[in-house]
PDB file of N, CA and C in Angstrom:
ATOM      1  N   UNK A   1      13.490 -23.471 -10.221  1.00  0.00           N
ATOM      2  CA  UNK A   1      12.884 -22.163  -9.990  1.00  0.00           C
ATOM      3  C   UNK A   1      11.819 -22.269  -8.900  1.00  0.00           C
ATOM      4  N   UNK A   2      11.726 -21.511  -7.936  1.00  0.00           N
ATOM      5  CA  UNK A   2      10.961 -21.307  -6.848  1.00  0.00           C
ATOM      6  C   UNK A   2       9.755 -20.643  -7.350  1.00  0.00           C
ATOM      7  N   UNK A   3       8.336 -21.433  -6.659  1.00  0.00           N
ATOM      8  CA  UNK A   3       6.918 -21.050  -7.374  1.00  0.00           C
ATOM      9  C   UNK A   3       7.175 -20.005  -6.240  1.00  0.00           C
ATOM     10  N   UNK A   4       5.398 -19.196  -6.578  1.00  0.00           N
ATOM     11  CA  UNK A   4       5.041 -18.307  -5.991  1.00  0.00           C
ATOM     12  C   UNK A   4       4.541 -18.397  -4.216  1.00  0.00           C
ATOM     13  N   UNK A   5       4.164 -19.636  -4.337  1.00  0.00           N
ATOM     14  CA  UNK A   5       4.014 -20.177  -2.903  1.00  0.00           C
ATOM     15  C   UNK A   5       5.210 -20.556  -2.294  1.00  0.00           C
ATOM     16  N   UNK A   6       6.578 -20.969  -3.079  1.00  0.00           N
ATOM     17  CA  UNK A   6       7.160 -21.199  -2.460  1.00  0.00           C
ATOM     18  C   UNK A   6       8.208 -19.383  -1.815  1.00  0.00           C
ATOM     19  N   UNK A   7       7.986 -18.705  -2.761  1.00  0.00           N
ATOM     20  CA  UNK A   7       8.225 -17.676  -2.015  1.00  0.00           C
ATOM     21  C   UNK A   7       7.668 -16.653  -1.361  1.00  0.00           C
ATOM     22  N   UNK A   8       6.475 -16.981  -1.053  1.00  0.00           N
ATOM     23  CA  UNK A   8       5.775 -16.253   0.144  1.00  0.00           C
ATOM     24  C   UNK A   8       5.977 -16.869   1.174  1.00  0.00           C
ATOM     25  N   UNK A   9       6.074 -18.355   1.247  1.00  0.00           N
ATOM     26  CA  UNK A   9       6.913 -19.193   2.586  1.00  0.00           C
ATOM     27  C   UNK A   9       8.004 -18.588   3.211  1.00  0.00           C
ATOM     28  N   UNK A  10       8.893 -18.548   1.844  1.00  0.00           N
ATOM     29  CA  UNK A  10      10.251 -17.514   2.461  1.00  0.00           C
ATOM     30  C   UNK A  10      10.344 -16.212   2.780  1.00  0.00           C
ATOM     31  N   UNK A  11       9.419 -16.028   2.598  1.00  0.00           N
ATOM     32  CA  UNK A  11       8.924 -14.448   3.129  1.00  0.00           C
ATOM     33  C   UNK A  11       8.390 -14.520   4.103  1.00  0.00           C
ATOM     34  N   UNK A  12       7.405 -14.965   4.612  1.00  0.00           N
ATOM     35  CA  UNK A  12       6.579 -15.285   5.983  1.00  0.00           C
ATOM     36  C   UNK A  12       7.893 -15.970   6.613  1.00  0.00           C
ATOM     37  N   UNK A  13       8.226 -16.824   6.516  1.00  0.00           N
ATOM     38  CA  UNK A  13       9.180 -17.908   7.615  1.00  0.00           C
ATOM     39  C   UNK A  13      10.398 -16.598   7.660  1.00  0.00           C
ATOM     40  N   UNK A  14      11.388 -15.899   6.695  1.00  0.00           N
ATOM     41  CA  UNK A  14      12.018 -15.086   7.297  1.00  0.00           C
ATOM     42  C   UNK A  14      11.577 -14.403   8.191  1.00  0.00           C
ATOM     43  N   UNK A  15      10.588 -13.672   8.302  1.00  0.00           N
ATOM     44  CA  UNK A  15       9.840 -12.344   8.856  1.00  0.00           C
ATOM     45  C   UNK A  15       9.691 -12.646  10.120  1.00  0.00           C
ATOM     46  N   UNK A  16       9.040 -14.426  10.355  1.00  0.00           N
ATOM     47  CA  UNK A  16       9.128 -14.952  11.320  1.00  0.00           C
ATOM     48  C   UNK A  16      10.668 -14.994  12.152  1.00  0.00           C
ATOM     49  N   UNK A  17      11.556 -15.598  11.749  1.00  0.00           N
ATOM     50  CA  UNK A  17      12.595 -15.645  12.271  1.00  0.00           C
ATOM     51  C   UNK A  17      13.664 -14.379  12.893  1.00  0.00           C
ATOM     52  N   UNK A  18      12.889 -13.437  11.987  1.00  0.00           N
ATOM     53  CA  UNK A  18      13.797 -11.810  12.324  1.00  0.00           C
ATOM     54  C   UNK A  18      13.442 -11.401  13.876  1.00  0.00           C
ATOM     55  N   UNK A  19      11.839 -11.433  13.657  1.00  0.00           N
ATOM     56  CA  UNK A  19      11.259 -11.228  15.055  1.00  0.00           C
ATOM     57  C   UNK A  19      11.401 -11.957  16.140  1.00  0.00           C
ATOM     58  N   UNK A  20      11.997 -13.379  15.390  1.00  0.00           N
ATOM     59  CA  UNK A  20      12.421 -14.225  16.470  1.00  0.00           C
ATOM     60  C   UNK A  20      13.695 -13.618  17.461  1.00  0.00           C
ATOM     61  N   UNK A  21      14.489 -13.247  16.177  1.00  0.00           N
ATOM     62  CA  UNK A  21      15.746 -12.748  16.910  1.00  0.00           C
ATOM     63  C   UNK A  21      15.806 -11.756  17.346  1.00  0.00           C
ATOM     64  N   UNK A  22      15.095 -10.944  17.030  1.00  0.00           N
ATOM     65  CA  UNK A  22      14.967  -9.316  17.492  1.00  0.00           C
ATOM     66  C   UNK A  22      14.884  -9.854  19.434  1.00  0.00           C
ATOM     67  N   UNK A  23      13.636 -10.557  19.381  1.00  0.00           N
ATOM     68  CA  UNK A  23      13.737 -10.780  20.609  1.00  0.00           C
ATOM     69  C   UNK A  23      14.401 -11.269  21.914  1.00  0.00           C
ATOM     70  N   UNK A  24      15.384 -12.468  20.692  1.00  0.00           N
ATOM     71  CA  UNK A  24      16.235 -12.864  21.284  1.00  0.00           C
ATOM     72  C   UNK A  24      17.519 -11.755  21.685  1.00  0.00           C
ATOM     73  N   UNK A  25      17.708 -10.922  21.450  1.00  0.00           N
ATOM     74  CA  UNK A  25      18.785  -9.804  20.893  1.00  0.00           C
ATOM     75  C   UNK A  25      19.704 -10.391  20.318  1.00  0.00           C
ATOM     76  N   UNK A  26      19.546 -10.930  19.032  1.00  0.00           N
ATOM     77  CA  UNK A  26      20.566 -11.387  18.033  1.00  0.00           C
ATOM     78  C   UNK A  26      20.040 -10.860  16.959  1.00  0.00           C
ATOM     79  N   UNK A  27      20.474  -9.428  16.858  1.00  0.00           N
ATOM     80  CA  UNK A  27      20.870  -8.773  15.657  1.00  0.00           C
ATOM     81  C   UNK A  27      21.200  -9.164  14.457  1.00  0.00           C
ATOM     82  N   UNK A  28      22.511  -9.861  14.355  1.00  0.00           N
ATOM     83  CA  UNK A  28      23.448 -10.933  13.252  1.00  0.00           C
ATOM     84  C   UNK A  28      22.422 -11.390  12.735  1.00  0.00           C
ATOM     85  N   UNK A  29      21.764 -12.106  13.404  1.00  0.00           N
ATOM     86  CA  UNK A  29      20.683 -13.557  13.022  1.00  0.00           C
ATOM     87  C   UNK A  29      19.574 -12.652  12.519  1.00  0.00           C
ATOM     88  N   UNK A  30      19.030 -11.651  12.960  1.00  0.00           N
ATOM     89  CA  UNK A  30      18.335 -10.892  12.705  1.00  0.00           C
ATOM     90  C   UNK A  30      18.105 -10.114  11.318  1.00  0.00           C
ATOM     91  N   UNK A  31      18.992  -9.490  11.000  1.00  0.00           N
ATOM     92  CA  UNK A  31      19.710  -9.044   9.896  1.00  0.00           C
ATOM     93  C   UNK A  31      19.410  -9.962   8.889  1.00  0.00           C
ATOM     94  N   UNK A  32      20.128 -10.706   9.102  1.00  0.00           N
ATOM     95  CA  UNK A  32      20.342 -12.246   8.140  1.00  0.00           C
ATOM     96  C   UNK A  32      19.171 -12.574   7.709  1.00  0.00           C
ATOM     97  N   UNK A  33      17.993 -12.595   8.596  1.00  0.00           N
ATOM     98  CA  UNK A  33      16.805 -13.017   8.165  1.00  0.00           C
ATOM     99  C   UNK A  33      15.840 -12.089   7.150  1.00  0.00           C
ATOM    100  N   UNK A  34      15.903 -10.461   8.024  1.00  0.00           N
ATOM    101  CA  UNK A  34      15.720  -9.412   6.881  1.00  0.00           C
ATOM    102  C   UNK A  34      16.003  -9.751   5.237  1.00  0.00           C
ATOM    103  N   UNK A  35      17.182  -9.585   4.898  1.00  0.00           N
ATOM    104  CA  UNK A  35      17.523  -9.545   3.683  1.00  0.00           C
ATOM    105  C   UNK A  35      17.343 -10.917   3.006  1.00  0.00           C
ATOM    106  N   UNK A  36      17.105 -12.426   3.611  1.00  0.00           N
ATOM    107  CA  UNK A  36      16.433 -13.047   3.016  1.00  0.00           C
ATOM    108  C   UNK A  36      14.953 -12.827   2.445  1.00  0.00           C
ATOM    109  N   UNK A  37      13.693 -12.317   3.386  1.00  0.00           N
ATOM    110  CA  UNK A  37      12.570 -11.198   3.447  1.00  0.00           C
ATOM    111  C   UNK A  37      13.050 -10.756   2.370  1.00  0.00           C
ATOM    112  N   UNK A  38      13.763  -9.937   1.665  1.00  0.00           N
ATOM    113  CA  UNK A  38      13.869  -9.014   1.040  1.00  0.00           C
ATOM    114  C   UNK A  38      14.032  -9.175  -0.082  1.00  0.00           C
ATOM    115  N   UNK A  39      15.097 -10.358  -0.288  1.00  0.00           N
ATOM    116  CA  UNK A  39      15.279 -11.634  -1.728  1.00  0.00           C
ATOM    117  C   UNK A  39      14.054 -11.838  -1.895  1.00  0.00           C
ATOM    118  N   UNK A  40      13.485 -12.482  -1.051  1.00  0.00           N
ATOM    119  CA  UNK A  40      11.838 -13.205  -1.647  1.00  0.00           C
ATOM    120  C   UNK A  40      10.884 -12.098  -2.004  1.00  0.00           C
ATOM    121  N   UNK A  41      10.822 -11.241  -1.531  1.00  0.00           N
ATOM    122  CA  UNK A  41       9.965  -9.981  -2.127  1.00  0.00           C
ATOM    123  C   UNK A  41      10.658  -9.801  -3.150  1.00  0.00           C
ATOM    124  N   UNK A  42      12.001  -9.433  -3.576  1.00  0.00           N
ATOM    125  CA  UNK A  42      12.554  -9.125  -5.336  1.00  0.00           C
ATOM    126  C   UNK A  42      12.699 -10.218  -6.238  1.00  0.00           C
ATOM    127  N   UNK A  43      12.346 -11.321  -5.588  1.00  0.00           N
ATOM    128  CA  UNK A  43      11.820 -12.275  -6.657  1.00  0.00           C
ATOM    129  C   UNK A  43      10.486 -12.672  -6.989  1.00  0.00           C
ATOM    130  N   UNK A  44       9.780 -12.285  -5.490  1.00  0.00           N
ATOM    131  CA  UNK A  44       7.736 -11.906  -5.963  1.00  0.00           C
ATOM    132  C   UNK A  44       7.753 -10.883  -6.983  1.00  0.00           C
ATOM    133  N   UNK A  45       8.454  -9.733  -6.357  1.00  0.00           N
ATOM    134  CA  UNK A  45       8.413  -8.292  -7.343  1.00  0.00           C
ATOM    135  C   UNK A  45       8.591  -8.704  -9.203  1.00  0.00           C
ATOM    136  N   UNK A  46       9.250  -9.801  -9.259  1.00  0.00           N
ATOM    137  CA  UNK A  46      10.060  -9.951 -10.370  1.00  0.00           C
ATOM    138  C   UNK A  46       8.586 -10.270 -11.472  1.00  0.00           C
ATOM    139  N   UNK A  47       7.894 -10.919 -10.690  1.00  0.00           N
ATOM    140  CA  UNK A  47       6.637 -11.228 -11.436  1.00  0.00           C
ATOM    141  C   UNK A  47       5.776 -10.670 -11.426  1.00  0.00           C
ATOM    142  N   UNK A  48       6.163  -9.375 -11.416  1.00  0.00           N
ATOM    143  CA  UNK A  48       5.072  -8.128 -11.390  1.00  0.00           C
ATOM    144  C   UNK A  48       3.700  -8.449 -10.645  1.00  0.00           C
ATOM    145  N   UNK A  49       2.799  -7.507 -10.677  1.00  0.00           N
ATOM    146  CA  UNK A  49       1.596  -7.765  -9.304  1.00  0.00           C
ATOM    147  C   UNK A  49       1.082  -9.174  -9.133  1.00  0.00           C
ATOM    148  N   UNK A  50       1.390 -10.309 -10.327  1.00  0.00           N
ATOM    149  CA  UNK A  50       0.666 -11.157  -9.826  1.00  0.00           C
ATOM    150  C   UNK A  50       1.841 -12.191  -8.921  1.00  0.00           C
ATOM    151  N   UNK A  51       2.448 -11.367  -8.837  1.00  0.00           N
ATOM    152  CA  UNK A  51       3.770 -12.066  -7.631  1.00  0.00           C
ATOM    153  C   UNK A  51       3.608 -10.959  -6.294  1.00  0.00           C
ATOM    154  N   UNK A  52       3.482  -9.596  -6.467  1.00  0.00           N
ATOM    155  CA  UNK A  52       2.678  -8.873  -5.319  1.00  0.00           C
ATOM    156  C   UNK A  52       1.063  -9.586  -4.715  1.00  0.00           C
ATOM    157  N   UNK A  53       0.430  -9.876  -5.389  1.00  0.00           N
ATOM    158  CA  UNK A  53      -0.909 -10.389  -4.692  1.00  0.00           C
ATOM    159  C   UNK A  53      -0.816 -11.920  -4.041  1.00  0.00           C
ATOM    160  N   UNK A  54       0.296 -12.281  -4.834  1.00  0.00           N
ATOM    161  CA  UNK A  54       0.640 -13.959  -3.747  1.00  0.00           C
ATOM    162  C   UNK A  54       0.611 -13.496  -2.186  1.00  0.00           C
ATOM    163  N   UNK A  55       0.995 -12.337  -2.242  1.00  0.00           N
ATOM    164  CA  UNK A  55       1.602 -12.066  -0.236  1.00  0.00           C
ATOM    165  C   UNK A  55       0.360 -11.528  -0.126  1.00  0.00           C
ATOM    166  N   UNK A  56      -0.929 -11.452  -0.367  1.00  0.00           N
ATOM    167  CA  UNK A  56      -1.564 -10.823   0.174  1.00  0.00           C
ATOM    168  C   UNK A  56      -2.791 -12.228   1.267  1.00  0.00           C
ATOM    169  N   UNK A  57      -2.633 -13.546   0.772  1.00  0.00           N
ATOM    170  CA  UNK A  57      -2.476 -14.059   1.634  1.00  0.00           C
ATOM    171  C   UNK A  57      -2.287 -14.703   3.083  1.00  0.00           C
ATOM    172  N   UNK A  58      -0.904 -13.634   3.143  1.00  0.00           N
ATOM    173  CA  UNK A  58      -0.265 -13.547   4.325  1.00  0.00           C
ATOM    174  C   UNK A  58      -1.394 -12.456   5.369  1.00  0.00           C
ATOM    175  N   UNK A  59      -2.264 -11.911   4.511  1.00  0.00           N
ATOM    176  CA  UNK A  59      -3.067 -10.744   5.335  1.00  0.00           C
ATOM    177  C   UNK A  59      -3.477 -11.689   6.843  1.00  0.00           C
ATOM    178  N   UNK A  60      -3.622 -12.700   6.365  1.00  0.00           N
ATOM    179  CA  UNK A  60      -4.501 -13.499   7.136  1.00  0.00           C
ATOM    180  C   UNK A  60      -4.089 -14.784   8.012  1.00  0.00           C
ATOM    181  N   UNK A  61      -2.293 -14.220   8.121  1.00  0.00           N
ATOM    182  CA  UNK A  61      -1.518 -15.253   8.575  1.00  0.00           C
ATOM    183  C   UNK A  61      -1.484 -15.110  10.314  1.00  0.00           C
ATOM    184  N   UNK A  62      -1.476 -16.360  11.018  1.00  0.00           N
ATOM    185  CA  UNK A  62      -1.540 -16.525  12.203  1.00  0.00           C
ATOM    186  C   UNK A  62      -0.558 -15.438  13.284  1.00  0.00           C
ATOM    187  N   UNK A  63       0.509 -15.401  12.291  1.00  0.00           N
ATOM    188  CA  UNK A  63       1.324 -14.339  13.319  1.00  0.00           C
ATOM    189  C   UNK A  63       1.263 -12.697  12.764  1.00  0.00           C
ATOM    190  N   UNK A  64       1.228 -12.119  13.586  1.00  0.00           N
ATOM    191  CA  UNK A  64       0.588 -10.354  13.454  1.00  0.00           C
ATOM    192  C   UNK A  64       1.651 -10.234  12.717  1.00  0.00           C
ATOM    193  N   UNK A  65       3.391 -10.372  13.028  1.00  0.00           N
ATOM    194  CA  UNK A  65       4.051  -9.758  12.349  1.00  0.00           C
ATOM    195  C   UNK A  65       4.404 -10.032  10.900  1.00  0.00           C
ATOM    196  N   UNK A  66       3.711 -11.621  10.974  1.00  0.00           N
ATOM    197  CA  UNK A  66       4.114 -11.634   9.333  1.00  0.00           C
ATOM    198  C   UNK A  66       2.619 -11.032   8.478  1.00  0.00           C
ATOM    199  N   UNK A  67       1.246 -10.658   9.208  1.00  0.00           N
ATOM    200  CA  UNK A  67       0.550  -9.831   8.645  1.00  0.00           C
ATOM    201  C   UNK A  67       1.033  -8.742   8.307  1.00  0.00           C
ATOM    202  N   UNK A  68       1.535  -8.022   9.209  1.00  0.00           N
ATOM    203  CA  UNK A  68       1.749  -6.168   8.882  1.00  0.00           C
ATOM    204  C   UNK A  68       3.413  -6.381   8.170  1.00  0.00           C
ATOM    205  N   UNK A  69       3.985  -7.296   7.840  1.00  0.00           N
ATOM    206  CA  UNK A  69       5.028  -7.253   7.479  1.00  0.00           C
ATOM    207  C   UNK A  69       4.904  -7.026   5.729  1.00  0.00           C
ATOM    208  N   UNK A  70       3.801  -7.838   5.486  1.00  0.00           N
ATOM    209  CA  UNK A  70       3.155  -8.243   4.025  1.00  0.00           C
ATOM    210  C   UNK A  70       2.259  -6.980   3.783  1.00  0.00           C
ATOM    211  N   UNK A  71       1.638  -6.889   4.445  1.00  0.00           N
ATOM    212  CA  UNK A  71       0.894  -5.275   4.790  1.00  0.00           C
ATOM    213  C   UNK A  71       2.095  -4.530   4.438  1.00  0.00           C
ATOM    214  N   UNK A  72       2.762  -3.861   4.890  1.00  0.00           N
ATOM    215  CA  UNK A  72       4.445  -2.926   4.808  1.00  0.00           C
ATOM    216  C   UNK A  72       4.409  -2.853   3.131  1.00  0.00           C
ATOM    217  N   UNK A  73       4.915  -4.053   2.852  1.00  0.00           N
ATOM    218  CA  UNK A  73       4.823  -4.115   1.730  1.00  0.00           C
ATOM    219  C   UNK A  73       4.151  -4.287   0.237  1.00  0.00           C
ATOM    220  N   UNK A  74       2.938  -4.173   0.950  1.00  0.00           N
ATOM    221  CA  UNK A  74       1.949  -4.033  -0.493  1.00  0.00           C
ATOM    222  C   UNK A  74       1.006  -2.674  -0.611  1.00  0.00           C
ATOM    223  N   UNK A  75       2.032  -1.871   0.225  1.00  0.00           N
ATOM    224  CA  UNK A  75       0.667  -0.598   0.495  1.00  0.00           C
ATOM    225  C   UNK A  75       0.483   0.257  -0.427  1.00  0.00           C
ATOM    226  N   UNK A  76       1.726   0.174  -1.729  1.00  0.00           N
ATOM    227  CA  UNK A  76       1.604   0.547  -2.920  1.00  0.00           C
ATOM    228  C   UNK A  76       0.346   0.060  -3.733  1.00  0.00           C
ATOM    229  N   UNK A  77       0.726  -1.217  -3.535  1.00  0.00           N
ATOM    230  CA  UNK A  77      -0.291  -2.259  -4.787  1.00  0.00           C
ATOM    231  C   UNK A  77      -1.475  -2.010  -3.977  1.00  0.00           C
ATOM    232  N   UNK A  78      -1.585  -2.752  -2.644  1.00  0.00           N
ATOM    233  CA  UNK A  78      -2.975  -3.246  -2.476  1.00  0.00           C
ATOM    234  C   UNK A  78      -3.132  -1.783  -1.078  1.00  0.00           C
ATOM    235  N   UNK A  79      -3.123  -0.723  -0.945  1.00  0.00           N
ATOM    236  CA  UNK A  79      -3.546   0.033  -0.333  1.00  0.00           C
ATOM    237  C   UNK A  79      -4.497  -0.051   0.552  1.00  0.00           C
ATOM    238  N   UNK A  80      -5.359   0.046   0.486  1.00  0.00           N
ATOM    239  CA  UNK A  80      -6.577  -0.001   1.182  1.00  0.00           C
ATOM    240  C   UNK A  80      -6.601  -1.332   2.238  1.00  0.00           C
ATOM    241  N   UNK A  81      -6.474  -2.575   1.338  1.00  0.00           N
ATOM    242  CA  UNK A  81      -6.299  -3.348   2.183  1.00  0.00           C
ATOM    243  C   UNK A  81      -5.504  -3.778   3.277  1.00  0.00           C
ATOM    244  N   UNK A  82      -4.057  -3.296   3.104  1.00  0.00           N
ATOM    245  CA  UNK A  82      -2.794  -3.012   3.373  1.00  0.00           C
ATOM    246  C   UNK A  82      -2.745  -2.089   4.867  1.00  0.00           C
ATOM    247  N   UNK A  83      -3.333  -1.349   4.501  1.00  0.00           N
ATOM    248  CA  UNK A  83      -3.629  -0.281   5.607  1.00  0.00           C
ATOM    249  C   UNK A  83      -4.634  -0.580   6.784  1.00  0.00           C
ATOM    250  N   UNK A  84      -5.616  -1.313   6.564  1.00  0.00           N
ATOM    251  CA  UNK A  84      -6.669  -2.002   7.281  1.00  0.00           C
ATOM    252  C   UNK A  84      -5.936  -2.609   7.847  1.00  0.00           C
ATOM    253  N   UNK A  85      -5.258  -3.613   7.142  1.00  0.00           N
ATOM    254  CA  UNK A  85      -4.317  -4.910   7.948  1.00  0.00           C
ATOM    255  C   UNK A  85      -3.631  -4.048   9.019  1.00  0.00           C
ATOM    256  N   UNK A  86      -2.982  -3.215   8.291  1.00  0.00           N
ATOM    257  CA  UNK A  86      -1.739  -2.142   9.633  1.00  0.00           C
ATOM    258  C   UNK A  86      -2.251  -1.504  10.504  1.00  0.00           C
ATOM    259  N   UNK A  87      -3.439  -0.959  10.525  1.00  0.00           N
ATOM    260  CA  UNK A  87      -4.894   0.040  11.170  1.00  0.00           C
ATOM    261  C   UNK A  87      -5.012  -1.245  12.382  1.00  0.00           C
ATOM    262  N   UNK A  88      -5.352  -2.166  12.111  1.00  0.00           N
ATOM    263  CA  UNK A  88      -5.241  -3.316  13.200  1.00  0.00           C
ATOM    264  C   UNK A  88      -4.223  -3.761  13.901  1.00  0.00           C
ATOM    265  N   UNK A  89      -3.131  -3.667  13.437  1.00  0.00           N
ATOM    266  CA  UNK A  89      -1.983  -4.759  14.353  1.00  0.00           C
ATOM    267  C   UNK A  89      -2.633  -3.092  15.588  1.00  0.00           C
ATOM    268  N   UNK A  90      -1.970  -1.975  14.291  1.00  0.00           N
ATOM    269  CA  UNK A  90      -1.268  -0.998  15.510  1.00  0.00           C
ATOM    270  C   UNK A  90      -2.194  -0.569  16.557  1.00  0.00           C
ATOM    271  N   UNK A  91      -3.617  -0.969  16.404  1.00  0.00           N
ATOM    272  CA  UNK A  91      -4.351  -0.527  17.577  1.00  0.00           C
ATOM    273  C   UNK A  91      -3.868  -1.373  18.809  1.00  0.00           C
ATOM    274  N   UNK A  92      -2.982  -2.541  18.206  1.00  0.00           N
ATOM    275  CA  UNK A  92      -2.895  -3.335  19.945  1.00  0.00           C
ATOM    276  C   UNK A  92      -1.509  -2.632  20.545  1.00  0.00           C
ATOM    277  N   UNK A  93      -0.597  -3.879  20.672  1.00  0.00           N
ATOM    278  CA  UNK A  93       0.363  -3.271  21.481  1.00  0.00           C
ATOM    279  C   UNK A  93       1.612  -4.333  21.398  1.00  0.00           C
ATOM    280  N   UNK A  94       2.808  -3.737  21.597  1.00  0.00           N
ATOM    281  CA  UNK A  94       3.921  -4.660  21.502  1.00  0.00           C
ATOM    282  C   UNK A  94       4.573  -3.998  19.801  1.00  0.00           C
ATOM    283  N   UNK A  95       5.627  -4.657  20.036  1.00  0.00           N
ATOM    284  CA  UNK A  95       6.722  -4.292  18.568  1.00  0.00           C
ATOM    285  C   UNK A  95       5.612  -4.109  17.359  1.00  0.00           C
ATOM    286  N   UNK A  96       4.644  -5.342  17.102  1.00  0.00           N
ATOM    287  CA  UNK A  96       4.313  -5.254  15.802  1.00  0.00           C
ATOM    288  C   UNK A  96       3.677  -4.605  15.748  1.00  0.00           C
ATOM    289  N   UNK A  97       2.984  -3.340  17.109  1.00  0.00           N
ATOM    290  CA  UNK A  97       2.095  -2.342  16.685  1.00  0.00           C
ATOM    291  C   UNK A  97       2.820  -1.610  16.475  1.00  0.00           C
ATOM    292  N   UNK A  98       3.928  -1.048  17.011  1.00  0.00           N
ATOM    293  CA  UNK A  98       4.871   0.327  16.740  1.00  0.00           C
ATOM    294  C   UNK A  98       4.958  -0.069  15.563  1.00  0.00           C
ATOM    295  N   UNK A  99       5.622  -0.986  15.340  1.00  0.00           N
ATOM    296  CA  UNK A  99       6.239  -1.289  13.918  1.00  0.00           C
ATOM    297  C   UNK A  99       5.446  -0.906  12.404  1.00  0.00           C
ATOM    298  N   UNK A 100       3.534  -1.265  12.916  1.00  0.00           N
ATOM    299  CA  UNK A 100       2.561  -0.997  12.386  1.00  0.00           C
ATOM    300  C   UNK A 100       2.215   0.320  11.996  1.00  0.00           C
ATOM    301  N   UNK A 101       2.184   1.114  13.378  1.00  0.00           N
ATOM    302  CA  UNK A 101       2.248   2.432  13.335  1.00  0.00           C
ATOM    303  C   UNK A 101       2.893   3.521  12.862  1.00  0.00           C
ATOM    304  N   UNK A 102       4.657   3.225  13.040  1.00  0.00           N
ATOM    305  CA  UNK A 102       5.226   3.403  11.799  1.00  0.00           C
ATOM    306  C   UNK A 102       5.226   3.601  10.567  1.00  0.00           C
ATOM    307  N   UNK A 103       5.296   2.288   9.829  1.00  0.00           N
ATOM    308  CA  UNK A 103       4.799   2.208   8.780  1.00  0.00           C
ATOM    309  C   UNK A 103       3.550   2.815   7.801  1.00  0.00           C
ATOM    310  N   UNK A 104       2.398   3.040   8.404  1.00  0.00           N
ATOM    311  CA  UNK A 104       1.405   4.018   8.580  1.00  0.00           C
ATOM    312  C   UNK A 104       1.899   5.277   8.498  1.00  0.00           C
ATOM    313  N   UNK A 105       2.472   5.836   9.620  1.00  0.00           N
ATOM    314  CA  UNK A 105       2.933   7.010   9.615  1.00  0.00           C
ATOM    315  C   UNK A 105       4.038   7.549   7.875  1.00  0.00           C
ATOM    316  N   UNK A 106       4.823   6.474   7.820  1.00  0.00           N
ATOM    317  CA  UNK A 106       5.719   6.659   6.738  1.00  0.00           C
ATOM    318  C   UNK A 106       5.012   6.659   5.896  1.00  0.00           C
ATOM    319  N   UNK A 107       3.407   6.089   5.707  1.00  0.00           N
ATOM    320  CA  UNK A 107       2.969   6.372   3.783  1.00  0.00           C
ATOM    321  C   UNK A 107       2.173   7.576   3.874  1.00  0.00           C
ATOM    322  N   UNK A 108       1.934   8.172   5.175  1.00  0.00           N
ATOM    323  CA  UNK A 108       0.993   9.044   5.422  1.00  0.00           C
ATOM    324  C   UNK A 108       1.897  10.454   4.925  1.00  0.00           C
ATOM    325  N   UNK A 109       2.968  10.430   5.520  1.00  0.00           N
ATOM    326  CA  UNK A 109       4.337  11.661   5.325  1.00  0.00           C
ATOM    327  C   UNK A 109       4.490  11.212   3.322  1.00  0.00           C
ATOM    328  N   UNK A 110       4.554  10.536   3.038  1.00  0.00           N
ATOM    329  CA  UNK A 110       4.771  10.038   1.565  1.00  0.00           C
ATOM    330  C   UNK A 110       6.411   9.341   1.459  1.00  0.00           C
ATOM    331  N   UNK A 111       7.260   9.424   2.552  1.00  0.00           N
ATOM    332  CA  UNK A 111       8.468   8.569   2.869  1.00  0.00           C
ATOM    333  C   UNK A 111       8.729   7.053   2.773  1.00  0.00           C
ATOM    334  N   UNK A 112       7.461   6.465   2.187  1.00  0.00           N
ATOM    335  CA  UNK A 112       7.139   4.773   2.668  1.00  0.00           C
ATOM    336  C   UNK A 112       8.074   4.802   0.919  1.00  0.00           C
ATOM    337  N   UNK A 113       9.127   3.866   0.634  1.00  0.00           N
ATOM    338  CA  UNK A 113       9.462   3.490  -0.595  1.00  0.00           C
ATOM    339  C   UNK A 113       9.923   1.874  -0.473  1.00  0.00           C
ATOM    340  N   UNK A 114       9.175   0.906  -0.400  1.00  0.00           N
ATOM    341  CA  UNK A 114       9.526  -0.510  -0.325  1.00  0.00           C
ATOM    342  C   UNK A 114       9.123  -1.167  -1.403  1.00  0.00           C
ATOM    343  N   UNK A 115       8.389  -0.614  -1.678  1.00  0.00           N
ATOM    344  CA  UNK A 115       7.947  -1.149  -3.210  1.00  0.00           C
ATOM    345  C   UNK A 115       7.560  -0.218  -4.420  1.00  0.00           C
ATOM    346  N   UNK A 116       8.647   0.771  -4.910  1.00  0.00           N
ATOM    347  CA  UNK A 116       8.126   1.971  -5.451  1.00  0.00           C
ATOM    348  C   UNK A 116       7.712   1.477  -6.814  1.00  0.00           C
ATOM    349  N   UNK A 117       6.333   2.459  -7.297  1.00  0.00           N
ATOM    350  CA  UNK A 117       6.319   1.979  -8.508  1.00  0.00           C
ATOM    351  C   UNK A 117       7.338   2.121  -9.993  1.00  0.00           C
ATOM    352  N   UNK A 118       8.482   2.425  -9.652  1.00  0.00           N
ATOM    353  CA  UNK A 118       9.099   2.600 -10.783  1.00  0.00           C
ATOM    354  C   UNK A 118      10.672   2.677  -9.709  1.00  0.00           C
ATOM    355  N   UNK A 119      11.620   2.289 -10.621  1.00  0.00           N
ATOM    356  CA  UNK A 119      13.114   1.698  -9.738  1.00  0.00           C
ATOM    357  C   UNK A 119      13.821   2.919 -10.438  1.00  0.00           C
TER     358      UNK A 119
END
């Protein structure tokens, strides 16, 4: 069984690799990396918030996108903080601010559902 650190790794290192490919324009690879991201969040999720607050962590991770990526996804749980994190990428510039800004925009409309509280 994979600890909690070990799946915020796989969450950060996918997130990393998506953006890798995005850039590369490899979609496939891209993709691929998403829905790994996405495993490791429904197996954080699985351990209810104290498997949500492992990624919060990541607030403070070296690469922007795996900040606002972890941000994205805790804006249910950890709000405030969540939003600060995203309030920052998106003031700069490049993918992970749109991406930032976005995201923002989607909890602001009430459309944001990545981590709803009830399935």
């Amino acid at each position: 069984m994979k600890t909690l650190d070990d799946l915020v790794e796989k969450f950060a290192y996918h997130t990393a690799e998506q953006t890798d490919a995005i850039f590369r324009g490899d979609a496939r690879t891209g993709n691929r990396h998403a829905k790994q991201r996405v495993a490791a969040f429904k197996m954080l999720r699985a351990h209810g918030d104290v498997g949500r607050d492992a990624l919060v962590r990541l607030f403070t991770h070296s690469r922007m996108d795996v900040r606002g990526m972890a941000a994205v996804y805790l804006l249910r749980h950890r709000t405030s903080e969540a939003r600060a994190v995203l309030q920052e990428i998106a003031n700069g510039e490049g993918l992970a601010a749109f991406e930032a800004s976005e995201a923002l925009k989607r909890w602001e409309e009430g459309t944001w559902a990545l981590d709803p509280a009830e399935e």
